[in-house]
N, C-alpha and C. Protein backbone atom coordinates (compact mmCIF):
# COMPACT_ATOMS: atom_id res chain seq x y z
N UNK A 1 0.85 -1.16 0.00
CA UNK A 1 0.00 0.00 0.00
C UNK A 1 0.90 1.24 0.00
N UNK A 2 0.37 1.81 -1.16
CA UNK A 2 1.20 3.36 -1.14
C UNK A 2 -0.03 4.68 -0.72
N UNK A 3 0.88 5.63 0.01
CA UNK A 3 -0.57 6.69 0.41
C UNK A 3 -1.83 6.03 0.64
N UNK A 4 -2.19 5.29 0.96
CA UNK A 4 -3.59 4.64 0.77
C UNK A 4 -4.08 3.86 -0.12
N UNK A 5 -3.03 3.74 -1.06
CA UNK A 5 -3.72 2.79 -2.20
C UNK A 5 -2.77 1.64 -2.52
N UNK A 6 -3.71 0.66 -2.72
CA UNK A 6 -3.37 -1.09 -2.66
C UNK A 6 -2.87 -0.77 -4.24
N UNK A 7 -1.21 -2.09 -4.07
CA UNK A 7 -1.06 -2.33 -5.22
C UNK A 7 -0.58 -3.71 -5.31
N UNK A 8 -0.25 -4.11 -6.00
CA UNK A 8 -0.21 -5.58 -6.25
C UNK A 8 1.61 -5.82 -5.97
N UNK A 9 1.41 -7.03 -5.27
CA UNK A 9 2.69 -7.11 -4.69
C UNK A 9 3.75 -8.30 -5.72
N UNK A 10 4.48 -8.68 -6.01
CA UNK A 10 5.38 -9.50 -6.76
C UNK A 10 4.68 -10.96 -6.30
N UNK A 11 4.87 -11.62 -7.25
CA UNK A 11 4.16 -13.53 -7.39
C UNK A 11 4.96 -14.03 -6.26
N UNK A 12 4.58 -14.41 -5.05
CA UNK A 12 5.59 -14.82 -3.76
C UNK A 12 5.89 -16.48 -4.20
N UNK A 13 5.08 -16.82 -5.48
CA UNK A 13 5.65 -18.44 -6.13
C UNK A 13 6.99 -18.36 -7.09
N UNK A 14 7.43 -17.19 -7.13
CA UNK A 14 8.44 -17.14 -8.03
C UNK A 14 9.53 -17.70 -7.12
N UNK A 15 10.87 -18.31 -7.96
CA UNK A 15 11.57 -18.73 -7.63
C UNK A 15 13.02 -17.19 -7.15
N UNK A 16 13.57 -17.15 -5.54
CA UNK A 16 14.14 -16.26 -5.49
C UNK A 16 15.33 -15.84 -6.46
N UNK A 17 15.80 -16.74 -7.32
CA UNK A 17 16.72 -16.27 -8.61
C UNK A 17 15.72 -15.60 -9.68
N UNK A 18 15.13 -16.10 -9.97
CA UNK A 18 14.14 -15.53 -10.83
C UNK A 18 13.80 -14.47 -10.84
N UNK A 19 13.26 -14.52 -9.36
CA UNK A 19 12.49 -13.02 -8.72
C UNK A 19 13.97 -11.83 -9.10
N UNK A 20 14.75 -12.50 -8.52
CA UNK A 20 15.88 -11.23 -8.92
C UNK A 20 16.52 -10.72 -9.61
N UNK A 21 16.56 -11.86 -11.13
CA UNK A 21 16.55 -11.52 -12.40
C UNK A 21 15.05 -10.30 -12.84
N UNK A 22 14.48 -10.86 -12.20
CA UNK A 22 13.61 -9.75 -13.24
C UNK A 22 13.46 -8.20 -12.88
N UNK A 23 13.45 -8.26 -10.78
CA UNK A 23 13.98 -7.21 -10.77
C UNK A 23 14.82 -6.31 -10.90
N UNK A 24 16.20 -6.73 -11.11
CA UNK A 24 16.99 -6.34 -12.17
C UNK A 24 16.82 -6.02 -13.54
N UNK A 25 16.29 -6.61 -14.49
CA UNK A 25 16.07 -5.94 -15.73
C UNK A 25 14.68 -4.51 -15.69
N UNK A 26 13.68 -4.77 -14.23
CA UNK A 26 12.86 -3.93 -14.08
C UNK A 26 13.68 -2.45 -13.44
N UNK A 27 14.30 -2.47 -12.64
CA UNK A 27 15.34 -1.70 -12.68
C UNK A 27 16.58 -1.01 -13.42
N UNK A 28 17.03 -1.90 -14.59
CA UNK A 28 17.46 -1.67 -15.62
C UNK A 28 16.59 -0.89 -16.69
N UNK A 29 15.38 -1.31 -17.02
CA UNK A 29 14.78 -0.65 -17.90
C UNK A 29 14.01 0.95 -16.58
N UNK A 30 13.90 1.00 -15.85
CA UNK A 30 13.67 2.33 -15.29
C UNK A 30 15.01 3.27 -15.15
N UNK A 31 16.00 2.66 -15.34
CA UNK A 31 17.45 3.73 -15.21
C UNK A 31 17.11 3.85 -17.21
N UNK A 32 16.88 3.18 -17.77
CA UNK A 32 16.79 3.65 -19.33
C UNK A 32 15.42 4.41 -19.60
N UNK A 33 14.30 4.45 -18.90
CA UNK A 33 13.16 5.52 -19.12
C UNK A 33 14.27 6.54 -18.73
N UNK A 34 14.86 7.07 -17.74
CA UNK A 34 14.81 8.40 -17.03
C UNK A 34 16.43 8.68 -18.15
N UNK A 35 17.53 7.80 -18.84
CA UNK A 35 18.44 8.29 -19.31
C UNK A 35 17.64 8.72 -20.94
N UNK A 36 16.60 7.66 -21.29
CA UNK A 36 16.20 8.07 -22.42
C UNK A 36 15.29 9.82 -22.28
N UNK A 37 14.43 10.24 -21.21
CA UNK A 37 13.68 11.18 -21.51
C UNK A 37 14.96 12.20 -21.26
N UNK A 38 16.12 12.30 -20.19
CA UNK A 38 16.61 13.48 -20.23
C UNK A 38 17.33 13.36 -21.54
N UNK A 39 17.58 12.35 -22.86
CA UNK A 39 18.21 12.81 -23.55
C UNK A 39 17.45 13.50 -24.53
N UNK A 40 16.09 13.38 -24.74
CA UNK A 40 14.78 13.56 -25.24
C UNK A 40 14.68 12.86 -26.25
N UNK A 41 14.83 11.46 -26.08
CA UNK A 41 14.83 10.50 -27.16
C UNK A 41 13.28 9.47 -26.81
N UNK A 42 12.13 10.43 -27.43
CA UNK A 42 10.94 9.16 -27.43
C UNK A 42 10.62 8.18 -27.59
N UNK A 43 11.71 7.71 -29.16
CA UNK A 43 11.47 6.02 -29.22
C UNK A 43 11.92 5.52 -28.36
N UNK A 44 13.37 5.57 -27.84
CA UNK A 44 13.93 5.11 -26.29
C UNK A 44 12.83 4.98 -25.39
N UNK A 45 13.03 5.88 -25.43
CA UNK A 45 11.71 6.22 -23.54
C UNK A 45 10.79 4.82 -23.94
N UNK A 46 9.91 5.06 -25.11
CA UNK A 46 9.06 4.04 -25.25
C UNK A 46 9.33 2.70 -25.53
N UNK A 47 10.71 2.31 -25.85
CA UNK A 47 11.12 1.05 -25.51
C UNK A 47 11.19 1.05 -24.27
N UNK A 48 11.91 1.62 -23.50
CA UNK A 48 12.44 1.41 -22.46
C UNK A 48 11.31 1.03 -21.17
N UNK A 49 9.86 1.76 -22.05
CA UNK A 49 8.40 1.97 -20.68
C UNK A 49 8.39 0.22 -20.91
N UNK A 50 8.52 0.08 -22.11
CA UNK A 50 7.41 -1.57 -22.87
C UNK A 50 8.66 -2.50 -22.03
N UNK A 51 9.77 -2.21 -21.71
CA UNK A 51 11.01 -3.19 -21.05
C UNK A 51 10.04 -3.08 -19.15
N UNK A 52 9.72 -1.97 -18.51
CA UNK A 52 9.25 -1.85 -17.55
C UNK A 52 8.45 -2.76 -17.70
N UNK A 53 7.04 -2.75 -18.99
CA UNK A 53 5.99 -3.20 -18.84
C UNK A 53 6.06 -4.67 -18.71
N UNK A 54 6.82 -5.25 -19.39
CA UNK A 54 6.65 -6.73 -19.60
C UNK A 54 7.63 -7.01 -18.57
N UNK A 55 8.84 -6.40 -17.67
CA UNK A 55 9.32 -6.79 -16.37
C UNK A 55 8.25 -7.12 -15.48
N UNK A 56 7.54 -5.84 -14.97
CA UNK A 56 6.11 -5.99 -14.17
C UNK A 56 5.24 -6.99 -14.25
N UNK A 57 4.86 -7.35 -15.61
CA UNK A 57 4.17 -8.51 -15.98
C UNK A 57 4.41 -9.65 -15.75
N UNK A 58 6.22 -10.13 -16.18
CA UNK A 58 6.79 -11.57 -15.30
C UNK A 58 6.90 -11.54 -13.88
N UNK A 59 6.91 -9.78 -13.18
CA UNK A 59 7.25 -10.00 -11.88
C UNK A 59 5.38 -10.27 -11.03
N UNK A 60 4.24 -10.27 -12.05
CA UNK A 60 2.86 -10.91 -11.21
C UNK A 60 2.31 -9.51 -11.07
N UNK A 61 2.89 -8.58 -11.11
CA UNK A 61 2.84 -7.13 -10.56
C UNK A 61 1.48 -6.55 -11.91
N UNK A 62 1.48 -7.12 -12.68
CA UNK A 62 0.31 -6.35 -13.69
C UNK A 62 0.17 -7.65 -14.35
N UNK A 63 -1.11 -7.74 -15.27
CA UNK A 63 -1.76 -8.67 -15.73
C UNK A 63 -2.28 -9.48 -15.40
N UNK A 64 -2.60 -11.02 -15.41
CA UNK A 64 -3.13 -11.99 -15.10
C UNK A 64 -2.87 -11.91 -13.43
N UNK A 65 -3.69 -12.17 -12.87
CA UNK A 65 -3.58 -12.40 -11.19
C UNK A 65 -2.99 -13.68 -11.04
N UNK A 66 -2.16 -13.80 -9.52
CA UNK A 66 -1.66 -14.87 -9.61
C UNK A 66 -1.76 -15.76 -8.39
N UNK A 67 -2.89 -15.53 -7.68
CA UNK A 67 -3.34 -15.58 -6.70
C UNK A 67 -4.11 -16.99 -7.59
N UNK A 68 -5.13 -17.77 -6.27
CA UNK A 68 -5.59 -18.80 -7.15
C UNK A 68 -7.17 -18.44 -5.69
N UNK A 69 -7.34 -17.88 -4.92
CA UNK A 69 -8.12 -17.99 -4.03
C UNK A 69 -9.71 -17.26 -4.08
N UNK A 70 -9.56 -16.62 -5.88
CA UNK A 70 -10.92 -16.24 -6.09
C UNK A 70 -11.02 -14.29 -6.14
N UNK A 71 -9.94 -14.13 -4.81
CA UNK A 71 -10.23 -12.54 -4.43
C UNK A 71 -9.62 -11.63 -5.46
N UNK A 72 -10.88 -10.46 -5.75
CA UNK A 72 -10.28 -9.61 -6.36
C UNK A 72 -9.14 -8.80 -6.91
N UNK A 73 -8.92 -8.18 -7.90
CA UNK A 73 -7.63 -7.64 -8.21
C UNK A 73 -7.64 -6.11 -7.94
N UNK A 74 -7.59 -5.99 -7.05
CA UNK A 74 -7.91 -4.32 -6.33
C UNK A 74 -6.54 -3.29 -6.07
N UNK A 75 -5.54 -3.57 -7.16
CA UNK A 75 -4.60 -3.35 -7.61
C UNK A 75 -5.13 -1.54 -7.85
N UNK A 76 -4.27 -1.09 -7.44
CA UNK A 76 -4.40 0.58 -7.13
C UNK A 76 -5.80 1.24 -7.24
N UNK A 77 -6.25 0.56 -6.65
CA UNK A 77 -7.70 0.94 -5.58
C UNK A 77 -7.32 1.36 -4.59
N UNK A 78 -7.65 2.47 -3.58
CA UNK A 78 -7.84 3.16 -2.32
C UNK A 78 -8.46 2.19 -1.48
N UNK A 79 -7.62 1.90 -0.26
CA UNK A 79 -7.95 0.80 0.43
C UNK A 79 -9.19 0.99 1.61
N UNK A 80 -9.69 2.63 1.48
CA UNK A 80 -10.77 3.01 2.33
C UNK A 80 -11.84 2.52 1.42
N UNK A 81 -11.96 2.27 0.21
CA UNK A 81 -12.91 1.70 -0.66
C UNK A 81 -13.20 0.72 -0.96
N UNK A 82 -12.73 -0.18 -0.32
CA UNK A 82 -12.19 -1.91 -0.54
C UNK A 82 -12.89 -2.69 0.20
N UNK A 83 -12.93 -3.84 0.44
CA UNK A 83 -13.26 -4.97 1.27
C UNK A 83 -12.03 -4.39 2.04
N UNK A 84 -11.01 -3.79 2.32
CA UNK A 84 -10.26 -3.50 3.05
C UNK A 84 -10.37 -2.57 4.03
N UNK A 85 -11.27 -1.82 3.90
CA UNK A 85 -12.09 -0.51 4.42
C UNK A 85 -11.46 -0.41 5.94
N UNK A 86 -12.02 -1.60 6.60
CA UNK A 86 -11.99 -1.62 8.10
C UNK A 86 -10.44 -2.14 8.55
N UNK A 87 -9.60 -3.46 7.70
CA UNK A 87 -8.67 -3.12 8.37
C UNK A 87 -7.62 -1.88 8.36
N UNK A 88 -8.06 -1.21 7.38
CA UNK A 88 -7.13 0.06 6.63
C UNK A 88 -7.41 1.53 7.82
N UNK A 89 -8.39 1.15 8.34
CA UNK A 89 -9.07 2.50 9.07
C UNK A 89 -8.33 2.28 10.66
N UNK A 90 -7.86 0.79 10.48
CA UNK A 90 -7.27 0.53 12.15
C UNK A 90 -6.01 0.67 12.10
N UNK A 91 -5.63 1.25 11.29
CA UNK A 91 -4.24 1.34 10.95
C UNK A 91 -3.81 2.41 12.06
N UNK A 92 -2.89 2.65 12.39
CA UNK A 92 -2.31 4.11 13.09
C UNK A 92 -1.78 5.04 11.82
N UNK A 93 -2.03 6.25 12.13
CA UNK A 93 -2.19 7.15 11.09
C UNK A 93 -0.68 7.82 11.18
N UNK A 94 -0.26 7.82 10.01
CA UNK A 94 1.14 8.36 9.65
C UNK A 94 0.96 9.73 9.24
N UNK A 95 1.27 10.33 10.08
CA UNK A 95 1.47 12.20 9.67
C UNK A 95 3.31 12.61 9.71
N UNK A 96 2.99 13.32 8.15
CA UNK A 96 3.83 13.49 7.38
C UNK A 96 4.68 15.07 7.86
């Protein structure tokens, strides 16, 4: 949960080499969004988003759910809006 809003956490079935290969290339391709826009090179940038996109995707983090237990994909939904409502409200409140 970021600021209040649920996001989908990495496939906890992945294997820990795996898992760290990909966050590595997901990290790799976000150091190439930010070298491609300051050079102002758009096709870059937009390779570089589609290298993010399909990292995210092997890392469970976007697309197909990978959960098998039925529950929703409430993936950057506000967790005061959720079936989460009540444990989110018992939270202790973080002032910034």
């Amino acid at each position: 949960m970021v600021r209040g809003r649920l996001w989908r956490t990495a496939d906890p079935g992945l294997a820990p080499a795996r898992r760290q290969e990909l966050v590595n290339a997901l990290m790799a391709a976000r150091r190439a969004v930010g070298a491609a826009r300051r050079a102002g090179d758009a096709a870059g940038e937009a390779v570089a988003h589609a290298a993010v996109d399909a990292a995210k995707h092997a890392l469970g983090e976007r697309g197909p759910v990978w959960w098998t237990d039925g529950a929703p994909d409430l993936n950057r939904r506000m967790a005061r809006t959720t079936c989460y409502a009540d444990w989110f409200a018992s939270l202790p409140s973080i002032d910034a």
